[in-house]
Protein backbone atom coordinates (compact mmCIF):
# COMPACT_ATOMS: atom_id res chain seq x y z
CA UNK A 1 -63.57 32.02 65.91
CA UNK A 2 -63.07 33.56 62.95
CA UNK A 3 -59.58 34.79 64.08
CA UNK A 4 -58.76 31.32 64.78
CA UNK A 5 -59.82 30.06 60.92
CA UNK A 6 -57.37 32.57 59.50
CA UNK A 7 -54.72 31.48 61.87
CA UNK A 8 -54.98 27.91 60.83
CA UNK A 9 -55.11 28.59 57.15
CA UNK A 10 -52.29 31.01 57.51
CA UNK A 11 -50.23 28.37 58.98
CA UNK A 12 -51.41 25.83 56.76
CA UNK A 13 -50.22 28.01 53.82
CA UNK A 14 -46.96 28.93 55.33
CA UNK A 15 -46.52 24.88 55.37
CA UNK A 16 -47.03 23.93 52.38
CA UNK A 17 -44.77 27.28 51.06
CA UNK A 18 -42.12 25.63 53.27
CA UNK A 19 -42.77 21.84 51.78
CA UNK A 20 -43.10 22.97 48.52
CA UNK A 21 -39.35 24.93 48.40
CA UNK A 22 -37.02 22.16 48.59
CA UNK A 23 -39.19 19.85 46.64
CA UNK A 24 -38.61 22.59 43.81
CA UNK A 25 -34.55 22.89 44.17
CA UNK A 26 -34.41 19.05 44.51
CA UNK A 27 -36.41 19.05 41.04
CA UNK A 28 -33.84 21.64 39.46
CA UNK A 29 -30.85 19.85 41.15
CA UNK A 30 -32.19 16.02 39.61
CA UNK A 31 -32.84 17.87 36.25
CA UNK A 32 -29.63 19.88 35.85
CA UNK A 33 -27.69 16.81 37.19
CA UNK A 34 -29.25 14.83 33.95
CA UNK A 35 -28.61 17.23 31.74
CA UNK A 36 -24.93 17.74 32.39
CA UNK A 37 -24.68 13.59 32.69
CA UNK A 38 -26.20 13.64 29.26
CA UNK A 39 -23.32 15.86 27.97
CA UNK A 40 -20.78 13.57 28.89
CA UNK A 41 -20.08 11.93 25.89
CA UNK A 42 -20.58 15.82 23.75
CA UNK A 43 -17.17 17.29 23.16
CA UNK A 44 -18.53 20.71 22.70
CA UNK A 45 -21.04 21.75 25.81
CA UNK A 46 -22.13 24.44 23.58
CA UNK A 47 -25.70 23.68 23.31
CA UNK A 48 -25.78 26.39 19.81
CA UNK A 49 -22.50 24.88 18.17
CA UNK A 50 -22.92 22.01 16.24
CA UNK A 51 -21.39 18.48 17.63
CA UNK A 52 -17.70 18.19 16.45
CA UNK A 53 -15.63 14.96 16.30
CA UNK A 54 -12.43 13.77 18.43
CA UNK A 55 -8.96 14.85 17.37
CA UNK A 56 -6.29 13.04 17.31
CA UNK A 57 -3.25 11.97 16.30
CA UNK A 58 -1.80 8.51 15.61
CA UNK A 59 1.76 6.96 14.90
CA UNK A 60 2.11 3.49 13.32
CA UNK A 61 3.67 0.47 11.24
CA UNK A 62 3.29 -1.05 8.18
CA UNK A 63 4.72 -3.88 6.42
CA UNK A 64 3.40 -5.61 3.29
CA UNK A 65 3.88 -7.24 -0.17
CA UNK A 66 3.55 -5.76 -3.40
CA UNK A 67 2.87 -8.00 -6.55
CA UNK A 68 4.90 -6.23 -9.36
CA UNK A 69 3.76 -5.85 -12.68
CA UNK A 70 5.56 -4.47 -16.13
CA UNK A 71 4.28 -1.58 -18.21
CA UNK A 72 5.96 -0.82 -21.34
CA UNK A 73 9.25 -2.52 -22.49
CA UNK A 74 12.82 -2.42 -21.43
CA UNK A 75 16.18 -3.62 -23.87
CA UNK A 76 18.96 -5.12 -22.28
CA UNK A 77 22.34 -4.68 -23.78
CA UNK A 78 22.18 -7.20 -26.66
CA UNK A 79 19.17 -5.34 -27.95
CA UNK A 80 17.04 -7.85 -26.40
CA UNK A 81 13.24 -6.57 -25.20
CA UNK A 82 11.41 -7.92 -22.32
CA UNK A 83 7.61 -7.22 -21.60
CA UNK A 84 4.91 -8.69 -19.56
CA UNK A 85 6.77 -9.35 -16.69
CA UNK A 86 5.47 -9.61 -13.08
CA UNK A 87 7.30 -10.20 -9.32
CA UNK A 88 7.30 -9.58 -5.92
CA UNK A 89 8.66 -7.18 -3.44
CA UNK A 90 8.82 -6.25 0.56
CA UNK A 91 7.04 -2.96 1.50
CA UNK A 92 7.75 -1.80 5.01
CA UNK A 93 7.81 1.75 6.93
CA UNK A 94 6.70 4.22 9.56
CA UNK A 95 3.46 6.19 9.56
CA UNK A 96 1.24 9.12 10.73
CA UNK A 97 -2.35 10.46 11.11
CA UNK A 98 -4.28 13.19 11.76
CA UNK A 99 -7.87 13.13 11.95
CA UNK A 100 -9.90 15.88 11.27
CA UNK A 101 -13.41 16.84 12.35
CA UNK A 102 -15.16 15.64 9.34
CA UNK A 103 -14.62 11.95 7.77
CA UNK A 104 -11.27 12.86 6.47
CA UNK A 105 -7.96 11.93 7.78
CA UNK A 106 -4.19 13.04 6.33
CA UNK A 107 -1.09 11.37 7.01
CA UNK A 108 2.38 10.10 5.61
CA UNK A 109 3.85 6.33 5.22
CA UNK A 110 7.38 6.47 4.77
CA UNK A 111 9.99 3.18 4.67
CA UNK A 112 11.57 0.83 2.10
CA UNK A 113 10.12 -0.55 -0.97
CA UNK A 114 11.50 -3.23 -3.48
CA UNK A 115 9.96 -3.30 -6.88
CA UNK A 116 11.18 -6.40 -8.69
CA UNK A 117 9.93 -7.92 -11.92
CA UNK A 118 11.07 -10.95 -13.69
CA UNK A 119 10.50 -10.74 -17.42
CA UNK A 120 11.27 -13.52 -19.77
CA UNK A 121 10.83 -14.57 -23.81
CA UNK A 122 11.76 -17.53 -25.95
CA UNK A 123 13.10 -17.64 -29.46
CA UNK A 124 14.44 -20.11 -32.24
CA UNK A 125 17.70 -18.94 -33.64
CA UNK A 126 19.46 -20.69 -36.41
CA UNK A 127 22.60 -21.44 -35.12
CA UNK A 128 25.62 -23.71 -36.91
CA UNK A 129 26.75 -26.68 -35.15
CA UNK A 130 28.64 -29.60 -36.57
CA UNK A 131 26.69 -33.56 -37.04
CA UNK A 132 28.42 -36.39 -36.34
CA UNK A 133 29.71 -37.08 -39.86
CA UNK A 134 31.72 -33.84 -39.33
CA UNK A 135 29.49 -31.48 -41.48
CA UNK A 136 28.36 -28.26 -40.37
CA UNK A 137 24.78 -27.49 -41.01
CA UNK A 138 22.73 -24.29 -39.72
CA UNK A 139 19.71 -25.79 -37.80
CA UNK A 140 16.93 -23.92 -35.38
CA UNK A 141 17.91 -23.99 -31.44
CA UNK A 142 15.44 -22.75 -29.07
CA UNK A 143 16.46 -20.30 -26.25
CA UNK A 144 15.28 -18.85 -22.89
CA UNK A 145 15.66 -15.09 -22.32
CA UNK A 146 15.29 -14.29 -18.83
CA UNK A 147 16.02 -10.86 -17.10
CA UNK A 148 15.69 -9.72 -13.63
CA UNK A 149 15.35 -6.43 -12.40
CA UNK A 150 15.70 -5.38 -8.76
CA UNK A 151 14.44 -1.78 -7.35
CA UNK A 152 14.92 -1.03 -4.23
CA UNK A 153 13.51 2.40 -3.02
CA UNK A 154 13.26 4.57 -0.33
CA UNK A 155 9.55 6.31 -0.66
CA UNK A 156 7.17 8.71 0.96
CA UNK A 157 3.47 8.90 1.03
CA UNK A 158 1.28 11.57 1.76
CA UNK A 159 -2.34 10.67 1.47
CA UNK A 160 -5.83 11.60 2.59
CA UNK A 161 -8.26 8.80 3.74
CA UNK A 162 -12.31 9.01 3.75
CA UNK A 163 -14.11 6.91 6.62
CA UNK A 164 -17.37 5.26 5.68
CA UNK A 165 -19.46 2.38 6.64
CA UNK A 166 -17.98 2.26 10.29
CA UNK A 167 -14.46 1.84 9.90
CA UNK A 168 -14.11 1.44 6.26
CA UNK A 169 -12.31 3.92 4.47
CA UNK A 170 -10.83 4.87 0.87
CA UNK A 171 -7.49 6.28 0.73
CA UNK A 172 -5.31 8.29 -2.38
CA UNK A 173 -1.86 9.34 -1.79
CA UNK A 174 0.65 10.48 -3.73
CA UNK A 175 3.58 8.21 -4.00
CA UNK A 176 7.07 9.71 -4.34
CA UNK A 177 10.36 7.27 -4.23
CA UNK A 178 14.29 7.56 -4.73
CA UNK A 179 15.83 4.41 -6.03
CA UNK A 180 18.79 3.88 -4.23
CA UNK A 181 19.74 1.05 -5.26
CA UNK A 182 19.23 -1.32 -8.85
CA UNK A 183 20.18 -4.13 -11.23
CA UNK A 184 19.58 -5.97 -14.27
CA UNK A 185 20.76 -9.46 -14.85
CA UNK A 186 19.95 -11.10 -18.35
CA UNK A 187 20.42 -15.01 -18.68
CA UNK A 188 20.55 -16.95 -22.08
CA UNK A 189 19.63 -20.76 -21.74
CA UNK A 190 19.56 -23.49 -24.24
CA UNK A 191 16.98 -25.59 -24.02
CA UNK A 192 17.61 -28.01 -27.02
CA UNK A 193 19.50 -30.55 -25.53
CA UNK A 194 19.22 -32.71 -28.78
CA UNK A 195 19.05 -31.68 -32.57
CA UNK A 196 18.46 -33.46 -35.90
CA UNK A 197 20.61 -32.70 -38.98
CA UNK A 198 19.49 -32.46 -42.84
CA UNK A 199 21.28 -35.30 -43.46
CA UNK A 200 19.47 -37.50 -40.71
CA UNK A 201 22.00 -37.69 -38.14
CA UNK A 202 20.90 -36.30 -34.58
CA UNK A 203 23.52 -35.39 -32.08
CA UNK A 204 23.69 -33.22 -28.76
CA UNK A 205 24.19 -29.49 -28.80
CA UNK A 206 25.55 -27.33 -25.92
CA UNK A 207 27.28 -23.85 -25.68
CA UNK A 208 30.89 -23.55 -25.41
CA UNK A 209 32.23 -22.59 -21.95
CA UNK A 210 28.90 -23.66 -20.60
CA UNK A 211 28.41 -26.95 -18.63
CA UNK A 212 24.50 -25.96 -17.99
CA UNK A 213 23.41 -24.80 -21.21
CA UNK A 214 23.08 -21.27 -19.59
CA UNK A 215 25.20 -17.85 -20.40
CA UNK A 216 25.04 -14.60 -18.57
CA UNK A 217 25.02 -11.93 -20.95
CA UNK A 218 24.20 -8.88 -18.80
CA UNK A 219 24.45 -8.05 -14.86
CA UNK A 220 24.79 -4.60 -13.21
CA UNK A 221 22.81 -1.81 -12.25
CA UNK A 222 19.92 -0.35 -14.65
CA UNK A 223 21.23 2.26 -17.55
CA UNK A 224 19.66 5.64 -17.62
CA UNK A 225 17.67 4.90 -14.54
CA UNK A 226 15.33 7.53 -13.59
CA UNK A 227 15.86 7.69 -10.25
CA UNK A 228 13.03 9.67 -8.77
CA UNK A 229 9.79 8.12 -9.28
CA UNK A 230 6.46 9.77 -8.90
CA UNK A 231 3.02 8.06 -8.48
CA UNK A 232 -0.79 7.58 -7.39
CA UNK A 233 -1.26 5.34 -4.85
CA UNK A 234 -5.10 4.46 -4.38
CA UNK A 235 -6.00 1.91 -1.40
CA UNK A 236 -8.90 0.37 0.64
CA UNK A 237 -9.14 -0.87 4.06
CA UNK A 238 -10.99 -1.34 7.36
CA UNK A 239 -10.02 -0.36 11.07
CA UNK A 240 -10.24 -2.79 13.52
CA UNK A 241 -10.00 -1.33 17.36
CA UNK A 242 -7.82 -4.04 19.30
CA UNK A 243 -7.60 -1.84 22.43
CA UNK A 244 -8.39 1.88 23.64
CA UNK A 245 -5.54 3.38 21.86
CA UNK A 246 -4.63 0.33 19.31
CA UNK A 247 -5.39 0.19 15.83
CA UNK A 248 -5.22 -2.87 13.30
CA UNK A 249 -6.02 -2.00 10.06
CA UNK A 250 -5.54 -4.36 6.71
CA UNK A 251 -5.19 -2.53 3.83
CA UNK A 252 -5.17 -3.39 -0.18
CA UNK A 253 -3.20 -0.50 -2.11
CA UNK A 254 -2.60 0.01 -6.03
CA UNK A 255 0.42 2.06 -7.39
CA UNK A 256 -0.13 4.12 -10.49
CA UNK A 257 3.19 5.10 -11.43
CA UNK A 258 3.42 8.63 -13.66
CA UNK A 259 7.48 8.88 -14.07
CA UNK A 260 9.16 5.69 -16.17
CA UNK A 261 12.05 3.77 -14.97
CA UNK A 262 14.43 4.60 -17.68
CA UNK A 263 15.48 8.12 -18.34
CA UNK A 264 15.16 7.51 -22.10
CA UNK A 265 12.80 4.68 -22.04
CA UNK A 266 8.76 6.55 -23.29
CA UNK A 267 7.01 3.29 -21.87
CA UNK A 268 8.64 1.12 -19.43
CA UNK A 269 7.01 1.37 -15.16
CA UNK A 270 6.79 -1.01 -12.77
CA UNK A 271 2.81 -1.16 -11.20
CA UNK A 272 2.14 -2.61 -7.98
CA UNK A 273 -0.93 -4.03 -5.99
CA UNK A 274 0.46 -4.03 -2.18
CA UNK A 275 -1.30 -5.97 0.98
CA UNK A 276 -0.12 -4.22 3.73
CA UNK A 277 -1.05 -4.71 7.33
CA UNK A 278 -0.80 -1.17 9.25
CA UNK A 279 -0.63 -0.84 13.31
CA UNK A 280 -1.46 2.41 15.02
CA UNK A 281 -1.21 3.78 18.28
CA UNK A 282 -3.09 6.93 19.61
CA UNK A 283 -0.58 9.18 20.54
């Protein structure tokens, strides 16, 4: 009998050894199965090594406006200066990024610019004219000065750009351009159409040679241009994910300029605030 007791428990043992075994590796196999699901999304499996971000590289668009604005002063050939003056202008090129493994991303925008301004000034000038009675008398006339400038540039823009609050970021580049191409037009307008002489007698007053009361006294590309230009270019914008690899991303930019436009001028730039609409594509 008592043979037969250690038999049974013997067995009994041997039973539960041979239960217990595959209940164990099923337990390993379900818990290493979770932990290597849970590493999926971790870049780096190394369980010491801190978490690092996805890098990548993306290629891109950009076109925009830019609303001009005048710094300084600039003198057209009669000795004329023109300040406060303001415009628009295309903006347009290629880009790419690079993003790092922190918040910070480099890249270049490179394309076409146009910086244009508009600038204009009135004054009274006594000029002589003759009345009706066949007198000549020197009496006030008042004019419009109006000059246009056109820049058109080819520019490059390296920059680094700071992520924060999930898909914002702030960007500062350094803007460097070649002006390829200018011009400066100056236009002279009468706007007196009528005039009254000392002696009472009004008549109408025009310029000779002129049937619209306008004369163009300058037009042809800028003097002394500087053509390099160097500046800051500071933006904000957001990122907007329209597909896996697709990028929209808005973007309000201000240009700082550092270098003038005229090689002798101490004070004339041109300043720009540029809306710009960028698409990139994960390479």
């Amino acid at each position: 009998m008592i043979s037969s007791r250690q038999s049974s428990q013997t067995l009994t043992r041997f039973k539960t050894v041979r239960l217990t075994k595959p209940l164990l590796i099923a337990i390993v196999i379900l818990v290493s199965g979770s932990i290597a699901n849970s590493q999926v999304n971790v870049l780096d499996s190394d369980p010491i090594a801190a978490r690092k971000r996805l890098v990548y590289s993306q290629l891109g668009g950009y076109v925009g406006i830019g609303f001009n604005g005048q710094g300084g002063t600039f003198t057209t050939a009669c000795n004329c200066e023109f300040n406060g003056g303001a415009g628009t202008g295309l903006a347009a090129g290629l880009m790419f990024e690079r993003l790092t493994r922190s918040e910070f991303t480099w890249g270049i925008a490179a394309g076409y610019e146009n910086r244009s301004i508009n600038s204009r000034f009135r004054e009274v000038e006594g000029v002589v004219q003759t009345s009706p009675g066949g007198k000549e008398y020197t009496v006030p006339l008042t004019f419009l000065n109006e000059a246009n400038l056109n820049l058109s540039l080819f520019t490059a823009t390296p920059y680094v750009k700071y992520e924060f609050l999930n898909f914002f970021y702030a960007r500062l580049g350094v803007s460097l351009g070649y002006v390829f191409s200018s011009g400066l037009s100056h236009v002279k307008t009468l706007e007196s159409s009528t005039v009254t002489f000392p002696n009472g007698e009004t008549g109408s007053v025009n310029i000779p040679g002129s049937n619209d009361g306008s004369v163009l006294l300058e037009d042809g590309p800028v003097k002394d241009l500087r053509a390099f230009q160097l500046g800051l270019m500071f933006g904000v914008g957001k990122d907007i994910r329209l597909s896996k690899k697709v990028f929209l991303s808005p973007i309000i930019q201000y240009l700082l300029p550092i270098t003038t436009i005229g090689a002798n001028s101490t004070s004339f730039t041109v300043r720009s605030l540029q809306i710009s609409v960028e698409v990139r594509h994960i390479l």
